[in-house]
N, C-alpha and C. Protein backbone atom coordinates (compact mmCIF):
# COMPACT_ATOMS: atom_id res chain seq x y z
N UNK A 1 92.38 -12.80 -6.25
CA UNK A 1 92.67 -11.44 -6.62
C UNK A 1 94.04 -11.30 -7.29
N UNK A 2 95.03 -12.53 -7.45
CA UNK A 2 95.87 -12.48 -8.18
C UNK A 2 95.68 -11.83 -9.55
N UNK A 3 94.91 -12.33 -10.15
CA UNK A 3 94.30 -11.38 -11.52
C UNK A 3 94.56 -10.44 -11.68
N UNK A 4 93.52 -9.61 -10.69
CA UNK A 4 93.22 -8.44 -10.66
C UNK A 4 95.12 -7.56 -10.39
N UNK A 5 95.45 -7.79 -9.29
CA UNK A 5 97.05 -7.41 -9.33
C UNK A 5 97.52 -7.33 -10.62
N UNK A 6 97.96 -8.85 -11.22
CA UNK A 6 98.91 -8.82 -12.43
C UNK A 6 98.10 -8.05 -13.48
N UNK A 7 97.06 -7.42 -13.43
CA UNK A 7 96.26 -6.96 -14.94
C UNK A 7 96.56 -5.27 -14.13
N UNK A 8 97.11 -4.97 -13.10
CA UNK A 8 97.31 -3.46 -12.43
C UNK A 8 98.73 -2.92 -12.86
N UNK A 9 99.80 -4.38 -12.77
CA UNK A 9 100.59 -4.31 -13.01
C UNK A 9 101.15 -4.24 -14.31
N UNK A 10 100.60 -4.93 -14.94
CA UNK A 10 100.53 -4.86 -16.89
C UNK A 10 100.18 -3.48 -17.10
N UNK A 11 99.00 -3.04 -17.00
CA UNK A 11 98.72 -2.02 -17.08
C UNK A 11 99.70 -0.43 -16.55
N UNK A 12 100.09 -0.86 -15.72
CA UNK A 12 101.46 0.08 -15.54
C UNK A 12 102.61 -0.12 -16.26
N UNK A 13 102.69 -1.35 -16.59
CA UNK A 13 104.62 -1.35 -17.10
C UNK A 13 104.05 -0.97 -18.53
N UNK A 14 102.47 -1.57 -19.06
CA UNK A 14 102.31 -1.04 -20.35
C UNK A 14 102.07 0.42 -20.91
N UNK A 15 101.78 1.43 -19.73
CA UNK A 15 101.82 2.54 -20.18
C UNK A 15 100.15 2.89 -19.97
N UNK A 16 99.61 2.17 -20.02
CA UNK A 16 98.03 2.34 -20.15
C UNK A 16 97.55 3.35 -18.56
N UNK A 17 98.20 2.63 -17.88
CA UNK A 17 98.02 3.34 -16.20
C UNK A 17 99.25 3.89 -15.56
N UNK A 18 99.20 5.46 -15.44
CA UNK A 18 100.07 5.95 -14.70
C UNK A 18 100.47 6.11 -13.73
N UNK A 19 101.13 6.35 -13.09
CA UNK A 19 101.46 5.77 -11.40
C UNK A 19 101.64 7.60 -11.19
N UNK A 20 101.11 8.75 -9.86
CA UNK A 20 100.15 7.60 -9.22
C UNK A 20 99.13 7.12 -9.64
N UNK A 21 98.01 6.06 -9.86
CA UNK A 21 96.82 5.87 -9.93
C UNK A 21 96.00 5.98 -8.44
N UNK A 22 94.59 6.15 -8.85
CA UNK A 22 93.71 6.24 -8.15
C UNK A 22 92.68 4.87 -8.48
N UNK A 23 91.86 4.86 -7.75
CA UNK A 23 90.96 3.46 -7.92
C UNK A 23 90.04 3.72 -9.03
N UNK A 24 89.57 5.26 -9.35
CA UNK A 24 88.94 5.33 -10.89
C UNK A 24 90.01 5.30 -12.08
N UNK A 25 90.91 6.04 -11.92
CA UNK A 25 92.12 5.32 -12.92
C UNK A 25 92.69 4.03 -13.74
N UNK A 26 92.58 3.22 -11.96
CA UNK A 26 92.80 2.09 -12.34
C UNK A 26 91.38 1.37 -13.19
N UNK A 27 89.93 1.64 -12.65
CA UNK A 27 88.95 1.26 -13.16
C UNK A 27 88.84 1.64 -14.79
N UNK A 28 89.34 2.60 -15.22
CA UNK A 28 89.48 2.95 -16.89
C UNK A 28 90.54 2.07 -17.38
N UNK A 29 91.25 1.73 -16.65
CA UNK A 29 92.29 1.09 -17.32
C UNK A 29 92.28 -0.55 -17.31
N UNK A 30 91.69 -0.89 -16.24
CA UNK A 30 91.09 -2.34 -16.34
C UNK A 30 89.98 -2.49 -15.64
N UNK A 31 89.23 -2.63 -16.48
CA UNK A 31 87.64 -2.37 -16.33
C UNK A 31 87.22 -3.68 -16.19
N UNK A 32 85.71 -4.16 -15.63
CA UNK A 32 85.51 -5.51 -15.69
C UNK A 32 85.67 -6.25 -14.32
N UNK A 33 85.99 -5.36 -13.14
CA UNK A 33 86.01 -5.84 -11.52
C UNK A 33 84.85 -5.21 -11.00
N UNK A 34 84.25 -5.96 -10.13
CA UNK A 34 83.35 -5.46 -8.87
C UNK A 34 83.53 -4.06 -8.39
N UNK A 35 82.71 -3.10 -8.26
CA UNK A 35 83.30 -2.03 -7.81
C UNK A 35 83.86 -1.88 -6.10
N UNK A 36 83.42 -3.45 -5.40
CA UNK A 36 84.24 -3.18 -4.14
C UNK A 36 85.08 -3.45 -4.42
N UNK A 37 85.64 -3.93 -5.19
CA UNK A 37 87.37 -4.32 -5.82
C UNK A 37 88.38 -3.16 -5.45
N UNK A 38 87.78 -2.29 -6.68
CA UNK A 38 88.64 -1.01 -7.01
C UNK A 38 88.95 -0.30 -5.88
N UNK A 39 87.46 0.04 -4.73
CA UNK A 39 87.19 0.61 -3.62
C UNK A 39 88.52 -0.20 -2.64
N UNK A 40 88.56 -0.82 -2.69
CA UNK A 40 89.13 -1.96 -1.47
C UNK A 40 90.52 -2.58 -1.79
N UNK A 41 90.75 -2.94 -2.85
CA UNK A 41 91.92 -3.32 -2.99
C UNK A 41 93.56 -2.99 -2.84
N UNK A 42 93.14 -1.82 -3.11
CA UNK A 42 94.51 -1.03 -2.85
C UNK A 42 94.87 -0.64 -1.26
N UNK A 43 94.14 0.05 -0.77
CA UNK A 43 94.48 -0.16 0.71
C UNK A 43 94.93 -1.28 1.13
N UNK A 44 93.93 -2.33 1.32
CA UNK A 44 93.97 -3.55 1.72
C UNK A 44 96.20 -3.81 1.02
N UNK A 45 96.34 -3.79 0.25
CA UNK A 45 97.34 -4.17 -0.37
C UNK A 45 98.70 -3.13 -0.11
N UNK A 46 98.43 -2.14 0.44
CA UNK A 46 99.04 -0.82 0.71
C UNK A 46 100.47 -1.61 1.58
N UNK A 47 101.80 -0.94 1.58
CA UNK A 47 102.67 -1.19 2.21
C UNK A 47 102.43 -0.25 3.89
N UNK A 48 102.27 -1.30 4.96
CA UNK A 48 101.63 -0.56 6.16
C UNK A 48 100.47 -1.08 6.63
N UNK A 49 99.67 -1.75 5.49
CA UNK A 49 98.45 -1.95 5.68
C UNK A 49 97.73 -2.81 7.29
N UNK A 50 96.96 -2.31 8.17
CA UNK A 50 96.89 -3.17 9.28
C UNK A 50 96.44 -4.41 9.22
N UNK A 51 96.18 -5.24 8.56
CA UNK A 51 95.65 -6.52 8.07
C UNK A 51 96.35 -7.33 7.88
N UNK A 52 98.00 -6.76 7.53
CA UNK A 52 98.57 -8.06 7.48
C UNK A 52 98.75 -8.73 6.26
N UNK A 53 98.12 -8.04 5.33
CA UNK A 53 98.17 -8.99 4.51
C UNK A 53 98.90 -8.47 3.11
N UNK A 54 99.34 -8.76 1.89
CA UNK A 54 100.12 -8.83 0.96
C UNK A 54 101.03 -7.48 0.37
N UNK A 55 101.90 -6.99 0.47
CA UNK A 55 102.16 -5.52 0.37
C UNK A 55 102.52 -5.20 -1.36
N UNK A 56 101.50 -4.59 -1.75
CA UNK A 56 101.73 -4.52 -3.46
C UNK A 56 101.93 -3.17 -3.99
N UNK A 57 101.50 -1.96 -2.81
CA UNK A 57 101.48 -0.95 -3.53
C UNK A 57 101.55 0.12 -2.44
N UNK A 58 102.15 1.00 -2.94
CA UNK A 58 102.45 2.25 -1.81
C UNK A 58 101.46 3.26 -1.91
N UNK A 59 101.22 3.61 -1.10
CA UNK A 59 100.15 4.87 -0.88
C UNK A 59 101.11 6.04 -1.03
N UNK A 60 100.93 7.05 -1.69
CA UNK A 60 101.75 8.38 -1.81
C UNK A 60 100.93 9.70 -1.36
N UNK A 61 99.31 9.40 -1.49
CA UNK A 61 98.52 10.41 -1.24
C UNK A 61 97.25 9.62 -0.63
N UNK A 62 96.69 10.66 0.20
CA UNK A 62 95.36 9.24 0.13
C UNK A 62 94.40 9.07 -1.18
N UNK A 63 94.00 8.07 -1.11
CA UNK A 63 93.84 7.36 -2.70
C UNK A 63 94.67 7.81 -3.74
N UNK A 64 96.01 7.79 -3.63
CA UNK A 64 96.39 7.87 -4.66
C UNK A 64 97.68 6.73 -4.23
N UNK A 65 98.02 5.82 -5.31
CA UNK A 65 98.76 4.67 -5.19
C UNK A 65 99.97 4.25 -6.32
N UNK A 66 101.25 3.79 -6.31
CA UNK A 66 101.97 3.17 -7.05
C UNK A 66 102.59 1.84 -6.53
N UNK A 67 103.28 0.95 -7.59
CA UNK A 67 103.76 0.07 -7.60
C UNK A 67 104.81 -0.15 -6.60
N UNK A 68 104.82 -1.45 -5.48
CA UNK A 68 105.85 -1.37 -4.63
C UNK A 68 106.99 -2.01 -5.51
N UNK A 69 108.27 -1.23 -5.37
CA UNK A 69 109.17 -1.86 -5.86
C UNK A 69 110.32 -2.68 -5.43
């Protein structure tokens, strides 16, 4: 899912995706993932997240998300 990250992140510093994004947002803006991707990824990745696992992006609203900095 590295991919998928760095093509979220391009997509933000390029202007294409505005922060906050949402998981259909992000899906217009890089299209071409599984739709449990879009569904799942961002939580999963959320700063807080109970899983433990990689912290990439802050939740500001529910489903709505930006870049951790």
């Amino acid at each position: 899912m590295k991919a998928f990250a760095s093509e979220i992140y391009a997509a933000v510093r390029g202007g294409r995706l505005k922060e906050p994004f949402t998981a259909d947002t992000a899906r217009r803006a890089c299209p071409g993932w599984a739709d449990a991707t879009y569904r799942v990824f961002f939580n999963k990745h959320r700063v807080g997240n109970p899983g433990g696992t990689t912290e990439l992006f802050v939740r500001v609203a529910p489903g709505r998300f930006k870049l951790k900095n």
